[in-house]
Protein backbone atom coordinates (compact mmCIF):
# COMPACT_ATOMS: atom_id res chain seq x y z
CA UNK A 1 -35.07 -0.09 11.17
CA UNK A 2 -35.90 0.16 14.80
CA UNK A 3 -40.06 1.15 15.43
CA UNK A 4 -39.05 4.05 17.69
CA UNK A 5 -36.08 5.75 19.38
CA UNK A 6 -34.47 8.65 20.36
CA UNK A 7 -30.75 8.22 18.83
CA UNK A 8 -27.54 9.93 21.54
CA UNK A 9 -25.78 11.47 19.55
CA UNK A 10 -26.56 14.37 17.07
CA UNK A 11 -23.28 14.23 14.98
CA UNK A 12 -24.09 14.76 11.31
CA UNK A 13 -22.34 12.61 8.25
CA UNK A 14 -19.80 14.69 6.85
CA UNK A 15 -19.59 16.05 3.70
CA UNK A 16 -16.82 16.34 0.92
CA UNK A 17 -15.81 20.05 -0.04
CA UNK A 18 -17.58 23.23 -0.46
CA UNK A 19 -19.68 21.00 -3.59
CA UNK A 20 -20.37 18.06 -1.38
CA UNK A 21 -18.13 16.35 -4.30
CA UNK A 22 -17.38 13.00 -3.38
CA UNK A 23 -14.31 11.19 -3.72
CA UNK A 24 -12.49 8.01 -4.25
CA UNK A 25 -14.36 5.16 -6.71
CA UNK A 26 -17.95 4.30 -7.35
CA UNK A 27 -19.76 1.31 -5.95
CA UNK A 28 -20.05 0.08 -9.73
CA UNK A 29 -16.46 0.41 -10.12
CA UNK A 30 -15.70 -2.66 -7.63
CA UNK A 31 -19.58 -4.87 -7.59
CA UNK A 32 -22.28 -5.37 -10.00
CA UNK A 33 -25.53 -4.55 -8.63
CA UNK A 34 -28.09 -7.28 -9.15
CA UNK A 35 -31.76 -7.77 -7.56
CA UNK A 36 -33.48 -6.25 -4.50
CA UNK A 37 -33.65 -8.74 -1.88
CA UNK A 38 -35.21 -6.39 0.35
CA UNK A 39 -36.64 -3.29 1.40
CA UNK A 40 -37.02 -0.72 4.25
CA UNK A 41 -38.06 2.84 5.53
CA UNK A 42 -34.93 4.45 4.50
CA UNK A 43 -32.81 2.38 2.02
CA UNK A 44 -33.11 -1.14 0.19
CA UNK A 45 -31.11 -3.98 0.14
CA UNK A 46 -29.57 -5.99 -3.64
CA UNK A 47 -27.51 -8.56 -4.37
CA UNK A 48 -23.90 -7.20 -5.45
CA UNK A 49 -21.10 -9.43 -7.19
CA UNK A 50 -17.16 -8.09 -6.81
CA UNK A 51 -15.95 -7.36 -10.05
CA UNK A 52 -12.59 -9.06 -8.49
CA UNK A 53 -13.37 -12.19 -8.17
CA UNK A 54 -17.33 -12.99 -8.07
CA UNK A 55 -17.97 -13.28 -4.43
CA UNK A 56 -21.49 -12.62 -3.66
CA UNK A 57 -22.88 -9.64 -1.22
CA UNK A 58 -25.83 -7.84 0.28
CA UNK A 59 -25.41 -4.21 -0.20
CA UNK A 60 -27.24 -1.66 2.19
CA UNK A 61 -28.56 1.23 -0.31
CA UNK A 62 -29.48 4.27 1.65
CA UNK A 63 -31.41 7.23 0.57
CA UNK A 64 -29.79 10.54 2.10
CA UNK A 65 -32.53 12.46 1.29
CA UNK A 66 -35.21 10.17 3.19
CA UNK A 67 -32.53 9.87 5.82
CA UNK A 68 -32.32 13.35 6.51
CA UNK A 69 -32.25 14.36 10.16
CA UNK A 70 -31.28 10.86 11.07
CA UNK A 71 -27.56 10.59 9.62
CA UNK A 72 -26.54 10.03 13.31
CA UNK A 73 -28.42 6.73 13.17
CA UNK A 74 -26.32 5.56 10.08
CA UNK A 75 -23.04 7.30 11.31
CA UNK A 76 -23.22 5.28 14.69
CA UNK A 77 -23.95 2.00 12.79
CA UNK A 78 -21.14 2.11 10.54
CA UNK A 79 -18.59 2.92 13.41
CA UNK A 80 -20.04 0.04 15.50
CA UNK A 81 -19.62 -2.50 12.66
CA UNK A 82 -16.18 -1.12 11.90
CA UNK A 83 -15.56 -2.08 15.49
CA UNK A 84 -16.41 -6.06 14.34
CA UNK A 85 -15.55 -6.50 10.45
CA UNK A 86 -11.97 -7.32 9.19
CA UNK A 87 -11.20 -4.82 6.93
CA UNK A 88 -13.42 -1.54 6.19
CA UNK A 89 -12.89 1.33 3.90
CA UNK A 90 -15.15 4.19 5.29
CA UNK A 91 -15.24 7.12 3.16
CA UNK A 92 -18.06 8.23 5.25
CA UNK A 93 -15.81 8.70 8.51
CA UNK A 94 -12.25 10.56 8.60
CA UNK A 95 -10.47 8.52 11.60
CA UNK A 96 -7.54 7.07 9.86
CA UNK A 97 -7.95 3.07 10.86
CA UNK A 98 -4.16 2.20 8.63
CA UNK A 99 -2.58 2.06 12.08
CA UNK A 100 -4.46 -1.24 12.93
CA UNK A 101 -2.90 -3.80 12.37
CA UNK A 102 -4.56 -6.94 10.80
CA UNK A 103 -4.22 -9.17 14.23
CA UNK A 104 -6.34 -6.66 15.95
CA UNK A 105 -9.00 -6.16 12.77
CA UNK A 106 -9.54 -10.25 12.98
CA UNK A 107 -9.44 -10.31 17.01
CA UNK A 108 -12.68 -7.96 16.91
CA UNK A 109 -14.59 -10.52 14.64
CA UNK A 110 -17.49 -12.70 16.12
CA UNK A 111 -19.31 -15.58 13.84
CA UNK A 112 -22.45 -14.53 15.09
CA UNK A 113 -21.94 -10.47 14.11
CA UNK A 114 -22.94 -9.85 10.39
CA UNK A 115 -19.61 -8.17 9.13
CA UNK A 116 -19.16 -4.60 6.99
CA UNK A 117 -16.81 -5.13 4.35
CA UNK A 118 -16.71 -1.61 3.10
CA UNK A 119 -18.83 1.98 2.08
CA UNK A 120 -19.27 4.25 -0.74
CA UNK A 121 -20.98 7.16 -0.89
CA UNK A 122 -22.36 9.68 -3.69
CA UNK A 123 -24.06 12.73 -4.04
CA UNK A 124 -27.66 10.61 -3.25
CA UNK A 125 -26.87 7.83 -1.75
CA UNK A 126 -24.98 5.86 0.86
CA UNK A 127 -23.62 2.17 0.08
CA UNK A 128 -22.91 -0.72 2.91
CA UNK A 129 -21.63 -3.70 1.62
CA UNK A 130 -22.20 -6.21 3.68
CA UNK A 131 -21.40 -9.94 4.45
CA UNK A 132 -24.15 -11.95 2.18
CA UNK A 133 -26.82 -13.41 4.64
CA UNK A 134 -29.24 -15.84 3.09
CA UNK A 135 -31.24 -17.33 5.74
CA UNK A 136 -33.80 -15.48 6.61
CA UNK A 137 -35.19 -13.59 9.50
CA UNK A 138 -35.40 -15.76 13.03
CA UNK A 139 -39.34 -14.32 12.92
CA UNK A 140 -40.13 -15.88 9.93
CA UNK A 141 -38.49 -19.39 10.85
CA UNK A 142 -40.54 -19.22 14.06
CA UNK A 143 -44.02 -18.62 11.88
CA UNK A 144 -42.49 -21.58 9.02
CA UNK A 145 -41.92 -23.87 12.13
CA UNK A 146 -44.33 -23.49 14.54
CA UNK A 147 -42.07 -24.17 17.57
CA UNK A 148 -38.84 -24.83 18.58
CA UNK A 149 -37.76 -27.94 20.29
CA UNK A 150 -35.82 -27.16 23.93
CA UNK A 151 -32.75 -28.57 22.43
CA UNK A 152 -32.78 -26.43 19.27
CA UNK A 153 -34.28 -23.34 21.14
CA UNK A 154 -31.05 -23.95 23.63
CA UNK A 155 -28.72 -23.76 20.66
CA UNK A 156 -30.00 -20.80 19.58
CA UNK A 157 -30.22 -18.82 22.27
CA UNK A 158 -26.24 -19.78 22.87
CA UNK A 159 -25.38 -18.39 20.21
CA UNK A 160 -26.83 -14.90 20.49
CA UNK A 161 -26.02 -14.89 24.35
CA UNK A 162 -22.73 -15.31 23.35
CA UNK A 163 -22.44 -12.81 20.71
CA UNK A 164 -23.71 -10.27 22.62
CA UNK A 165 -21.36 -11.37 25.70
CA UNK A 166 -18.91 -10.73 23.28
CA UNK A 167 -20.17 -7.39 22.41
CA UNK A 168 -20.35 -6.50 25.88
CA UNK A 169 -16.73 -7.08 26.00
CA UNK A 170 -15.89 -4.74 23.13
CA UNK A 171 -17.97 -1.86 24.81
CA UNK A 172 -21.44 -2.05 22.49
CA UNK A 173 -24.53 -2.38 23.70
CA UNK A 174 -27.21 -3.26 20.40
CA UNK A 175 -30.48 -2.14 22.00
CA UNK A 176 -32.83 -3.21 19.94
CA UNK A 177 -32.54 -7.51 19.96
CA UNK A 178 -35.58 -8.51 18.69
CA UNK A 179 -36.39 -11.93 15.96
CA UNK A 180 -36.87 -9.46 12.95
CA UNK A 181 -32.72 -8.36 13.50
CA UNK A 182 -31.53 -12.17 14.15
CA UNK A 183 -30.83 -13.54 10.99
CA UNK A 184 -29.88 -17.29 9.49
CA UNK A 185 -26.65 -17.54 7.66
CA UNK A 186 -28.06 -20.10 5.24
CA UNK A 187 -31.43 -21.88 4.66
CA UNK A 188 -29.52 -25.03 6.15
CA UNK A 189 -31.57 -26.27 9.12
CA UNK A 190 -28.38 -25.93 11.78
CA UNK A 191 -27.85 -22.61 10.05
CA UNK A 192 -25.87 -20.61 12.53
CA UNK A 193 -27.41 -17.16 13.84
CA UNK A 194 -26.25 -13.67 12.97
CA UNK A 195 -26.77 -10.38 14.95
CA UNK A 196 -27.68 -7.72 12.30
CA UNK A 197 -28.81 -4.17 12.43
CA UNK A 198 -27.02 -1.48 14.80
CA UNK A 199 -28.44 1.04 13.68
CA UNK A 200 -29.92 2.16 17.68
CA UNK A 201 -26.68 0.42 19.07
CA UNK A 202 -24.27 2.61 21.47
CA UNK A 203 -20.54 2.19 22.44
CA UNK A 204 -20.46 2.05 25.95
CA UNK A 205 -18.46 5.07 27.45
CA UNK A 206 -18.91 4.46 31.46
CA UNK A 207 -22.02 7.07 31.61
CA UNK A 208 -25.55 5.16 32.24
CA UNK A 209 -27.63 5.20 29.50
CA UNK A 210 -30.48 6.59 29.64
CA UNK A 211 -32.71 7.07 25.97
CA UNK A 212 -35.66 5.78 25.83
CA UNK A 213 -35.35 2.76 22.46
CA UNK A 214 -35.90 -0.03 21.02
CA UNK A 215 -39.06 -1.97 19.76
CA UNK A 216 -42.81 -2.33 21.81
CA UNK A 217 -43.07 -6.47 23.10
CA UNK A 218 -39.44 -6.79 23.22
CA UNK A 219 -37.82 -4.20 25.40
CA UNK A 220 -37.08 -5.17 29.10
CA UNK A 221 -39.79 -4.14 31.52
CA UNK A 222 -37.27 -1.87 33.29
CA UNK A 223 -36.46 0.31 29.90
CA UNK A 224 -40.19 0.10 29.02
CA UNK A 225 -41.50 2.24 31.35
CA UNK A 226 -38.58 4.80 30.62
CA UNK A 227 -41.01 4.98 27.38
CA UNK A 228 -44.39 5.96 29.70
CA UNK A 229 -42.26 8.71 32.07
């Protein structure tokens, strides 16, 4: 989760009947949860295997309780990774998305976006499955190697340049691109590079933006000293 900011929108996750019953099935009804692979402020991350057919996935476990006051935050992540995964169920949002068609689900796909496959939700506790990412965090690859070579710093940097071109395109702006949110698909050395975490990102709807976020050392001086005014 991002260090600081001031989220634009103040719409609330909704809820499911007078009971806050929820419907449709259970995470453990579709993927075996297995062991943590990582922690944060508001939720934890495990390994899940489909029930289906034994593909392998990172699932996003949120606590609604510790994430109270901040559902906008989750709400506006979701929508933006709708925006780049194939195919989403989203029990947490009511727009109807059966009127895409599959051409335009796959057209919004990058290789360097981590994708959503789908949500659950119950009376605690909000689910993202997400596309398994095993690499690690660019940070920590830094720290392991020491330096980066021009070449492979070049490649890199294409990559997310790219991706974020891309996102451009589709009308989201991530706002918080820092080493801790790049991540390695694999451990393999020529790995490719993933754009993760949206939780601070916007979709861009022709007004300026003007909330102070994102994380100290990595912000551009010009949103920086939105941060001292």
């Amino acid at each position: 989760m991002p260090l600081f900011g001031k989220k634009d929108s103040a719409k609330k996750l909704k809820k499911d009947g007078k009971d806050n019953e929820i419907k449709g099935p259970s995470i453990e009804e579709k993927y075996i949860l297995k062991e943590l692979l990582g922690t944060g402020a508001f939720s934890e991350v495990r390994l899940a295997e489909s029930r289906e057919n034994g593909t392998m996935f990172a699932v996003k476990i949120i606590d609604k309780k510790a994430l109270k006051g901040k559902e906008d935050s989750l709400e506006n992540e979701i929508k933006v990774l709708r925006r780049f995964s194939q195919s989403v169920h989203n029990r947490l949002d009511e727009t109807n998305d059966n009127n895409s068609n599959d051409k335009d689900k796959e057209r919004l796909t990058h290789p360097n976006i981590v994708q959503l496959i789908e949500t659950f939700e119950d009376k605690h506790k909000v689910y993202l499955v997400m596309e398994l990412v095993t690499g690690g965090e660019l940070f920590d690859r830094i720290v392991e190697k020491g330096s980066y070579t021009e070449k492979d710093a070049s490649m890199l940097i294409r990559q997310v340049l790219e991706a974020v071109d891309y996102m451009h395109e589709q009308g989201v702006v991530h706002r918080d691109l820092k080493p801790e949110n790049l991540l390695y698909y694999s451990r393999d050395e020529d790995s490719k590079i993933m754009i993760s975490d949206f939780g601070l990102s916007k979709m861009e709807d022709s007004r300026t933006m003007a909330t102070a976020c994102g994380t100290p050392g990595y912000v551009a001086p010009e949103v920086s000293t939105l941060f001292l005014s």
